[in-house]
PDB file of N, CA and C in Angstrom:
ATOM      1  N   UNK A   1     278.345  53.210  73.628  1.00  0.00           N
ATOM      2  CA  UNK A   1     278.194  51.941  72.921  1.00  0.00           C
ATOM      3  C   UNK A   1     279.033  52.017  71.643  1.00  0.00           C
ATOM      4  N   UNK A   2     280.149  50.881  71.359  1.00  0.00           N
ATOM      5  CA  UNK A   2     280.560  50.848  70.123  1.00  0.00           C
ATOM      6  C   UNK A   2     280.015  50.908  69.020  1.00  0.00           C
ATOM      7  N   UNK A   3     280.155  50.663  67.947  1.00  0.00           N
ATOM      8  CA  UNK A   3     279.656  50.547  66.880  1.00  0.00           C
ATOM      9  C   UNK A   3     279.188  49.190  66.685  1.00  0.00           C
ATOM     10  N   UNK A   4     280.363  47.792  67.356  1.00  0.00           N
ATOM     11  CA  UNK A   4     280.288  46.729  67.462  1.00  0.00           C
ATOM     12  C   UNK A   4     279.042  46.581  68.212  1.00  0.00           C
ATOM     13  N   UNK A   5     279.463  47.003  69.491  1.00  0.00           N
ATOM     14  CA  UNK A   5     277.755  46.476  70.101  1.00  0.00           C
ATOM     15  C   UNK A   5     276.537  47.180  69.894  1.00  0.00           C
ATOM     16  N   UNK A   6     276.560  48.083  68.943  1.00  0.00           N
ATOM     17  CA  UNK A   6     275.137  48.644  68.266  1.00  0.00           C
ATOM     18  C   UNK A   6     274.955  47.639  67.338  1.00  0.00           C
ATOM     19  N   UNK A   7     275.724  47.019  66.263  1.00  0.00           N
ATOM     20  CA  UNK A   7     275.684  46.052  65.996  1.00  0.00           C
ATOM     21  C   UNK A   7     274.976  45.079  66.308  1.00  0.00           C
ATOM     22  N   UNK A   8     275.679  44.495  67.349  1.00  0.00           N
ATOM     23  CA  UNK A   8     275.565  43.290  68.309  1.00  0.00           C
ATOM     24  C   UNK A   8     273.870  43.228  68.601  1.00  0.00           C
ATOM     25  N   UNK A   9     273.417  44.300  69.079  1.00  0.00           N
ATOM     26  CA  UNK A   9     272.417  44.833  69.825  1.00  0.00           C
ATOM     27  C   UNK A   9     271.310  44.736  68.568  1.00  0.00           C
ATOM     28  N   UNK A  10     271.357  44.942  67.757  1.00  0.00           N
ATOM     29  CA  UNK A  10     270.569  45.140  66.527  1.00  0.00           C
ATOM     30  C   UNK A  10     270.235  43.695  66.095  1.00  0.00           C
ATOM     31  N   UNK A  11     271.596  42.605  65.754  1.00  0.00           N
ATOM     32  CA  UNK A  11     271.665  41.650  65.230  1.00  0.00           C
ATOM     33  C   UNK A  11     270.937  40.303  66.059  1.00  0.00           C
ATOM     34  N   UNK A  12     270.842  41.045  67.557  1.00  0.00           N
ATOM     35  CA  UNK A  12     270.175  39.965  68.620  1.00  0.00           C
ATOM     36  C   UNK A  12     268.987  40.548  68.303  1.00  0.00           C
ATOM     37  N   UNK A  13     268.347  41.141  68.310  1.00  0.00           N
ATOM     38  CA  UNK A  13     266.710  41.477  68.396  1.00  0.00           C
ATOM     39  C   UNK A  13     266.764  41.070  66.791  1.00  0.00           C
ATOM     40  N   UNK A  14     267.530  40.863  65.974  1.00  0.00           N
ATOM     41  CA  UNK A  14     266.923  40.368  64.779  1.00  0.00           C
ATOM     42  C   UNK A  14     267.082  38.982  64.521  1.00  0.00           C
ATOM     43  N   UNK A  15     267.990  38.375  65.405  1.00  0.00           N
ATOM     44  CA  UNK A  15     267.871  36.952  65.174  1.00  0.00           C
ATOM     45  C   UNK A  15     266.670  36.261  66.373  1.00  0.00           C
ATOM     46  N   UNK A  16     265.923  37.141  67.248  1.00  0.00           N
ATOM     47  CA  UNK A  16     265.183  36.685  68.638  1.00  0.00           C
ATOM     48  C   UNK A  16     263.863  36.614  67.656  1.00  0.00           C
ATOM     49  N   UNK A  17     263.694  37.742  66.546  1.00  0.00           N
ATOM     50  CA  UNK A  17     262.655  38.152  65.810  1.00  0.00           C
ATOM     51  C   UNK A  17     262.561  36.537  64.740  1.00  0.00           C
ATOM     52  N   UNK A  18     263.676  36.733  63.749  1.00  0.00           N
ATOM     53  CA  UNK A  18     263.588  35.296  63.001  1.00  0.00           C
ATOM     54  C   UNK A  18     263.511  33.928  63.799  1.00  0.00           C
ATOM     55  N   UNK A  19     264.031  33.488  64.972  1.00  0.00           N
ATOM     56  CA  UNK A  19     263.598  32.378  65.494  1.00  0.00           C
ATOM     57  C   UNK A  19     262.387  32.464  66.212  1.00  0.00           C
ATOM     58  N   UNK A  20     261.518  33.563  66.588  1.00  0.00           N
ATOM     59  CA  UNK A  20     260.931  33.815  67.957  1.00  0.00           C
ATOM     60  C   UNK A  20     261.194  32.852  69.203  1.00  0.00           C
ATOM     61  N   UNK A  21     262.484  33.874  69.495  1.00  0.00           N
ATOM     62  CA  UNK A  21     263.090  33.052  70.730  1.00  0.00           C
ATOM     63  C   UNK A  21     263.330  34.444  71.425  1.00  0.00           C
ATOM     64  N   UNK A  22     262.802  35.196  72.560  1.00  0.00           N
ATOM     65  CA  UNK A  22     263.680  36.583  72.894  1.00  0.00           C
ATOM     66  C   UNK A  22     264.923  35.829  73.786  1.00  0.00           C
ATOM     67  N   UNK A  23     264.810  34.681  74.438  1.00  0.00           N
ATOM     68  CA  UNK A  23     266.355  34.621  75.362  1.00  0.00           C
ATOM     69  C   UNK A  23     267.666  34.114  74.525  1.00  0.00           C
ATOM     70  N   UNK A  24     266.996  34.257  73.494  1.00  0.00           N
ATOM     71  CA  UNK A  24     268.585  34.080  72.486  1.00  0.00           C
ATOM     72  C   UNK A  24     269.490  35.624  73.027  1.00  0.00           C
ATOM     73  N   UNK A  25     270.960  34.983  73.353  1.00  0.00           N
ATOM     74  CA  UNK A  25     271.624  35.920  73.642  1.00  0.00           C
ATOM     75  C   UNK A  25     273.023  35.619  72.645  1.00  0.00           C
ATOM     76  N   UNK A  26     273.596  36.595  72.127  1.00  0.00           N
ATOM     77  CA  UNK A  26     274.567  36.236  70.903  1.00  0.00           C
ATOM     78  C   UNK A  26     275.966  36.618  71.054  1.00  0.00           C
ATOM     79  N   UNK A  27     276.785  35.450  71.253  1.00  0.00           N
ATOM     80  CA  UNK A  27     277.889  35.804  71.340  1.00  0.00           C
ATOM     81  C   UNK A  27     278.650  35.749  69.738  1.00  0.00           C
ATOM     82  N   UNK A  28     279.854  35.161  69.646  1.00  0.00           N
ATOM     83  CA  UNK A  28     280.850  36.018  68.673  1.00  0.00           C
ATOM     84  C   UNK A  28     281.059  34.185  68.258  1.00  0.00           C
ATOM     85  N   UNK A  29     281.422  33.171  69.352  1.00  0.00           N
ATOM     86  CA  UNK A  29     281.424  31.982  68.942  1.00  0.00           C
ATOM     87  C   UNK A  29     280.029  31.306  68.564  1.00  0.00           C
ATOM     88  N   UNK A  30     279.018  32.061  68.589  1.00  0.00           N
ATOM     89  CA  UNK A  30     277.890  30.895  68.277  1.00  0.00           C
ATOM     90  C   UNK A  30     277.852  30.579  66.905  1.00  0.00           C
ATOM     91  N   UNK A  31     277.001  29.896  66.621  1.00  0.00           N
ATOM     92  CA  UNK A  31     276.705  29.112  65.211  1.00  0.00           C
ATOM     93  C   UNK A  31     275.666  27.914  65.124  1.00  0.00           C
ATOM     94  N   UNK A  32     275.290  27.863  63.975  1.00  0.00           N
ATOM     95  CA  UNK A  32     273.286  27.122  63.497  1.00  0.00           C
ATOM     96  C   UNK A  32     273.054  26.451  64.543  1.00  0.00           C
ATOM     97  N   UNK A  33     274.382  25.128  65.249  1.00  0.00           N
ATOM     98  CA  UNK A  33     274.000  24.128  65.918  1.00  0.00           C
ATOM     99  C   UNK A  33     273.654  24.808  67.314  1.00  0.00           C
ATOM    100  N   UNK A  34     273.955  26.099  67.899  1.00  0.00           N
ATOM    101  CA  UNK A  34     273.557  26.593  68.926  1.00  0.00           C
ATOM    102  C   UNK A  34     272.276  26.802  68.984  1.00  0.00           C
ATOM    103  N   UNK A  35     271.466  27.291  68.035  1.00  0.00           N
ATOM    104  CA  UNK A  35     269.953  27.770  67.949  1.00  0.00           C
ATOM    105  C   UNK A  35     269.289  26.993  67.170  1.00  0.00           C
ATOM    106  N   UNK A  36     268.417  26.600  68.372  1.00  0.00           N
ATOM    107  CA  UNK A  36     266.664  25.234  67.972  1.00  0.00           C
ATOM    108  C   UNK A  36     266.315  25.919  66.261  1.00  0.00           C
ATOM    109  N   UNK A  37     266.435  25.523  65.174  1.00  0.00           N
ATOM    110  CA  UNK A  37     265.871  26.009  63.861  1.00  0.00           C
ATOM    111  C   UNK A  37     266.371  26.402  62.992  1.00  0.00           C
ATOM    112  N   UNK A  38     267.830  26.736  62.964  1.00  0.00           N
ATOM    113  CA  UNK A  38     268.443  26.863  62.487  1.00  0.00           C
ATOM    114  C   UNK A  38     269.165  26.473  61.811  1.00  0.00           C
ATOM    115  N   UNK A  39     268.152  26.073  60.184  1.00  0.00           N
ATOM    116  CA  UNK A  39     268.746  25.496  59.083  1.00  0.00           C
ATOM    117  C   UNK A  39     269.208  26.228  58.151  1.00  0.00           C
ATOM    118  N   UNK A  40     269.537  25.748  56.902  1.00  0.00           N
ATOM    119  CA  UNK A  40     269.881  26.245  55.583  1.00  0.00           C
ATOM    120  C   UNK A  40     268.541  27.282  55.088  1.00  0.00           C
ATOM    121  N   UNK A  41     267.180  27.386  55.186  1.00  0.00           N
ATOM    122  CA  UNK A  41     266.270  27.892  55.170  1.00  0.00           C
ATOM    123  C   UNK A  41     266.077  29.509  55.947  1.00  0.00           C
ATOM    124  N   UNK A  42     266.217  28.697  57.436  1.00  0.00           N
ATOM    125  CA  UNK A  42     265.830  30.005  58.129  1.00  0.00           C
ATOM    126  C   UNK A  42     267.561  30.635  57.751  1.00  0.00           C
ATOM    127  N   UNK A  43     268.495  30.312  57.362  1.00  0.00           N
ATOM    128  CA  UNK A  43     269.778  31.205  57.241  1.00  0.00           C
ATOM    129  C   UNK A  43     269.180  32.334  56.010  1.00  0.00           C
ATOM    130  N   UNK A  44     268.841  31.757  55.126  1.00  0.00           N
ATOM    131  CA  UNK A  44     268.680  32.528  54.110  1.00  0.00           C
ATOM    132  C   UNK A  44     267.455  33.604  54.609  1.00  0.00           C
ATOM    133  N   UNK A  45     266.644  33.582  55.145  1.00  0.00           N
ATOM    134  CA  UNK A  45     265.727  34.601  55.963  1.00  0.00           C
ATOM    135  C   UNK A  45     266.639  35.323  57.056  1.00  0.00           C
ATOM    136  N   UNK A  46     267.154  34.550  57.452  1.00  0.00           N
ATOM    137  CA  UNK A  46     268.011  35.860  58.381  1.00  0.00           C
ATOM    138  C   UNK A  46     269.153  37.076  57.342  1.00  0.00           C
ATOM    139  N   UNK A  47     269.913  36.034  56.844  1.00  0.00           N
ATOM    140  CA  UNK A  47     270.765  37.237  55.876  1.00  0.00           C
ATOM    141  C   UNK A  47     269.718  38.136  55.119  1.00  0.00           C
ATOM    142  N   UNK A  48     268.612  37.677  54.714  1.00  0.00           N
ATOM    143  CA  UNK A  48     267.830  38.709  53.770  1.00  0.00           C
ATOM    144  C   UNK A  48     267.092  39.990  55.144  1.00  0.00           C
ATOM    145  N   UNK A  49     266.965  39.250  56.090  1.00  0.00           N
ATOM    146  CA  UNK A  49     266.480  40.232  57.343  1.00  0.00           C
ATOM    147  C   UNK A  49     267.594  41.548  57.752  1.00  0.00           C
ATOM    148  N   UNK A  50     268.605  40.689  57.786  1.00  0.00           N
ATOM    149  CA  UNK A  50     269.932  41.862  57.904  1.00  0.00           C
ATOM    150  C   UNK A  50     270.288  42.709  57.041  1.00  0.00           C
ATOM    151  N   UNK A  51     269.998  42.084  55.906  1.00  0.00           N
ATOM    152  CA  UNK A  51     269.968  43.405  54.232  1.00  0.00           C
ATOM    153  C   UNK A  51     269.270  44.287  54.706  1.00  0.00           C
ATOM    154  N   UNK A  52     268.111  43.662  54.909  1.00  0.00           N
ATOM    155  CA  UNK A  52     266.783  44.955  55.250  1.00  0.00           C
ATOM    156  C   UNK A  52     267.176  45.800  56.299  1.00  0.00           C
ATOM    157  N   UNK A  53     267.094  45.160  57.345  1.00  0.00           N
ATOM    158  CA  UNK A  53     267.385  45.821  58.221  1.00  0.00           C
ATOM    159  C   UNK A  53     268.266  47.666  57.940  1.00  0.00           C
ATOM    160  N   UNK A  54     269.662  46.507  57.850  1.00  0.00           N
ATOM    161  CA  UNK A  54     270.557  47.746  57.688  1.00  0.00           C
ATOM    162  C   UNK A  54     271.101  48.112  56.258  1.00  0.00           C
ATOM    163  N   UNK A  55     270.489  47.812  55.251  1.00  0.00           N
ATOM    164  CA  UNK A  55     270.473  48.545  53.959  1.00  0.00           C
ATOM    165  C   UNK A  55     271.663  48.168  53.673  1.00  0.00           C
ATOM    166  N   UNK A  56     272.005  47.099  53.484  1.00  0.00           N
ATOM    167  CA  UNK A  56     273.469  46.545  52.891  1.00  0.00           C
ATOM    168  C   UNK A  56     273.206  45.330  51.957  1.00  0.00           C
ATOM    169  N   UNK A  57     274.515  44.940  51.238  1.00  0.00           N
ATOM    170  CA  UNK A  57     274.141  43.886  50.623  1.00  0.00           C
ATOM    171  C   UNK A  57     275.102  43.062  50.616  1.00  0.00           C
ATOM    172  N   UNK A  58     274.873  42.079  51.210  1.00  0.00           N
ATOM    173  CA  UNK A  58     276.140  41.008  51.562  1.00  0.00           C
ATOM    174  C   UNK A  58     276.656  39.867  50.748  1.00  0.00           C
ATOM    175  N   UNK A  59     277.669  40.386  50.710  1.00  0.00           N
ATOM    176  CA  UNK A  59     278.038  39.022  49.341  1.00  0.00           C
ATOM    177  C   UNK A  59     277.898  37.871  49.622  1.00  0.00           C
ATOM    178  N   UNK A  60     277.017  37.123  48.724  1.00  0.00           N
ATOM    179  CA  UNK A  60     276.948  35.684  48.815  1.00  0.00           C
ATOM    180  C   UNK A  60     278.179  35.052  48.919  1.00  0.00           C
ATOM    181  N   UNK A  61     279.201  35.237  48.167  1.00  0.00           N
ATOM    182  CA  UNK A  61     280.515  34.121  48.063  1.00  0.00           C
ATOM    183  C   UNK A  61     281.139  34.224  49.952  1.00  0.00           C
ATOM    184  N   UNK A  62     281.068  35.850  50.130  1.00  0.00           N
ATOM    185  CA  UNK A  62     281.426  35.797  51.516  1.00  0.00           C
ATOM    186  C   UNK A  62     280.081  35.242  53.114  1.00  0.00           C
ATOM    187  N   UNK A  63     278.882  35.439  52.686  1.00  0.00           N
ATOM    188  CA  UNK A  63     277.788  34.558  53.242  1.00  0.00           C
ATOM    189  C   UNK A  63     278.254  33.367  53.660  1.00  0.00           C
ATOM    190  N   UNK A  64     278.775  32.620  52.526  1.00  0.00           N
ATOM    191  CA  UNK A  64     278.746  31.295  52.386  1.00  0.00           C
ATOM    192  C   UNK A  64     279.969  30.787  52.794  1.00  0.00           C
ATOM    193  N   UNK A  65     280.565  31.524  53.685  1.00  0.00           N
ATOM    194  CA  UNK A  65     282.282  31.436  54.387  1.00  0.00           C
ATOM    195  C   UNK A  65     281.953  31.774  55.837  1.00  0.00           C
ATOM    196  N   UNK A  66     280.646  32.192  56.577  1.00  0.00           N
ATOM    197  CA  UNK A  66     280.359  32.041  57.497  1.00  0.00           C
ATOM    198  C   UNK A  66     280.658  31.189  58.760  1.00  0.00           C
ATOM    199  N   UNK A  67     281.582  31.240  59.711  1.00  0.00           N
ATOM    200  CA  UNK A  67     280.897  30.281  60.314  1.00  0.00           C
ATOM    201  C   UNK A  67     280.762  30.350  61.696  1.00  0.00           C
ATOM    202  N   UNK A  68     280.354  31.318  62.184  1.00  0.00           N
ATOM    203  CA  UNK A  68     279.680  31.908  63.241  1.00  0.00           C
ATOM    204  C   UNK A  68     279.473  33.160  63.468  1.00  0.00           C
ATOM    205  N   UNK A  69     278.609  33.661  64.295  1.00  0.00           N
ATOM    206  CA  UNK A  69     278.271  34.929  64.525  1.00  0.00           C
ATOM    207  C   UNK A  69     279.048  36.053  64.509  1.00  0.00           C
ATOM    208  N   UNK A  70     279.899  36.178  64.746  1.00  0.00           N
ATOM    209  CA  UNK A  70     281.340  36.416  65.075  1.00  0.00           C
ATOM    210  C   UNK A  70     281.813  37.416  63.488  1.00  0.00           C
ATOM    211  N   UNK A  71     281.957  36.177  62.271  1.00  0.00           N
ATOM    212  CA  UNK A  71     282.068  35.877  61.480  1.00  0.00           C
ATOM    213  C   UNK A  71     280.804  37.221  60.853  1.00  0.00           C
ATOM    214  N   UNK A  72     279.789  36.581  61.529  1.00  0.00           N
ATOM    215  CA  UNK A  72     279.018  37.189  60.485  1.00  0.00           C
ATOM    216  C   UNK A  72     278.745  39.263  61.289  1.00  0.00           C
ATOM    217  N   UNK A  73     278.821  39.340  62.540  1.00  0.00           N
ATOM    218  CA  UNK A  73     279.240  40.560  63.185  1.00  0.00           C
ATOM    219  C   UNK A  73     280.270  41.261  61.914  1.00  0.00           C
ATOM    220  N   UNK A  74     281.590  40.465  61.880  1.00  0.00           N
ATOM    221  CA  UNK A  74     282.819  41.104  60.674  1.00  0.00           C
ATOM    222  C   UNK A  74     282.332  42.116  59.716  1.00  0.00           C
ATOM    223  N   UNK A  75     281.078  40.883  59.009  1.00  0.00           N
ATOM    224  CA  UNK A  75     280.949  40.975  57.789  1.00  0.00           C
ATOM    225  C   UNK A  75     279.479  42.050  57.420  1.00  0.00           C
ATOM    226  N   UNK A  76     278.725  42.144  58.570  1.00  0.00           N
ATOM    227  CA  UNK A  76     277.987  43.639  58.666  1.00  0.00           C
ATOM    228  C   UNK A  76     278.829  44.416  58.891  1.00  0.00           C
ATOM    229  N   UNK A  77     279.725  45.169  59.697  1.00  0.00           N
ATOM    230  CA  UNK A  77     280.290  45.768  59.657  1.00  0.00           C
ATOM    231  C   UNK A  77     281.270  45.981  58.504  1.00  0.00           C
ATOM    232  N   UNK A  78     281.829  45.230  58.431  1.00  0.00           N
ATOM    233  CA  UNK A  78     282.387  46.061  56.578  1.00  0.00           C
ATOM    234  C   UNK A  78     281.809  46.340  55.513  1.00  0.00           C
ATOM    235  N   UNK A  79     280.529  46.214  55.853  1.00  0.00           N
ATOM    236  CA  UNK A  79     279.486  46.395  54.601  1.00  0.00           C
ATOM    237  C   UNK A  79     278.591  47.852  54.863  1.00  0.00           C
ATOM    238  N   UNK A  80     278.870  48.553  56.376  1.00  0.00           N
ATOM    239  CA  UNK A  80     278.379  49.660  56.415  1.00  0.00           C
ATOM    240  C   UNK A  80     279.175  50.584  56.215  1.00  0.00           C
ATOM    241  N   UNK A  81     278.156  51.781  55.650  1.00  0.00           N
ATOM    242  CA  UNK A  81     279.234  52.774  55.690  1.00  0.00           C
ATOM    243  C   UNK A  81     280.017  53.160  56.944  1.00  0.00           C
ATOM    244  N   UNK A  82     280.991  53.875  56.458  1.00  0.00           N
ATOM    245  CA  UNK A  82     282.069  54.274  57.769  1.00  0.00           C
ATOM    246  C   UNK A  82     281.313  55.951  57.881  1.00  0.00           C
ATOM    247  N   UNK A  83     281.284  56.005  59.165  1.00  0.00           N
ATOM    248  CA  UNK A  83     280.751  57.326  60.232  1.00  0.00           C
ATOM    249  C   UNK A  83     282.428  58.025  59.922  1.00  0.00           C
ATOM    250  N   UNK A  84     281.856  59.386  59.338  1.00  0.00           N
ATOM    251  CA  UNK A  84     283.324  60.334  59.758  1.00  0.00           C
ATOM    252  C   UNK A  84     283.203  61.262  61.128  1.00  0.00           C
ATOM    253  N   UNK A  85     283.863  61.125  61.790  1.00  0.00           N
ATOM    254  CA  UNK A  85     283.827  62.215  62.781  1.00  0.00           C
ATOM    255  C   UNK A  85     284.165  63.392  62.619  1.00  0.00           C
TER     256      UNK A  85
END
């Protein structure tokens, strides 16, 4: 498994958790209008869920340049540390 789809994998059980929806499945193009609840509200509970989650802290100015999953996949990943082999 990449790093991407550990990612991926993490970021779906945490967005199935904030909507309680488990058949949410997450691709790279989705975005709010794809998922029943997904307002300005529950966004701000999900980014604070993903801090937690994975111990990062995501810049608001770049948050707010979002505009799909995809997008927001990028932007966990440059916010974790890098694994040395």
């Amino acid at each position: 498994m990449t790093s991407t789809d550990a990612v991926t994998s993490v970021l779906t059980q945490i967005f199935r958790d904030a909507f309680d929806d488990d058949s949410i499945v997450l691709h790279r193009d989705m975005a709010a209008k794809d998922i029943e609840g997904w307002d300005s509200m529950a966004h701000v509970r999900l980014i604070l869920a993903i801090e937690r989650h994975f111990g990062v802290r995501l810049p608001s100015t770049k948050v707010a340049g979002l505009k799909n999953v995809g997008d927001m996949l990028d932007l966990i990943s440059s916010c974790l540390p890098r694994q040395h082999s």
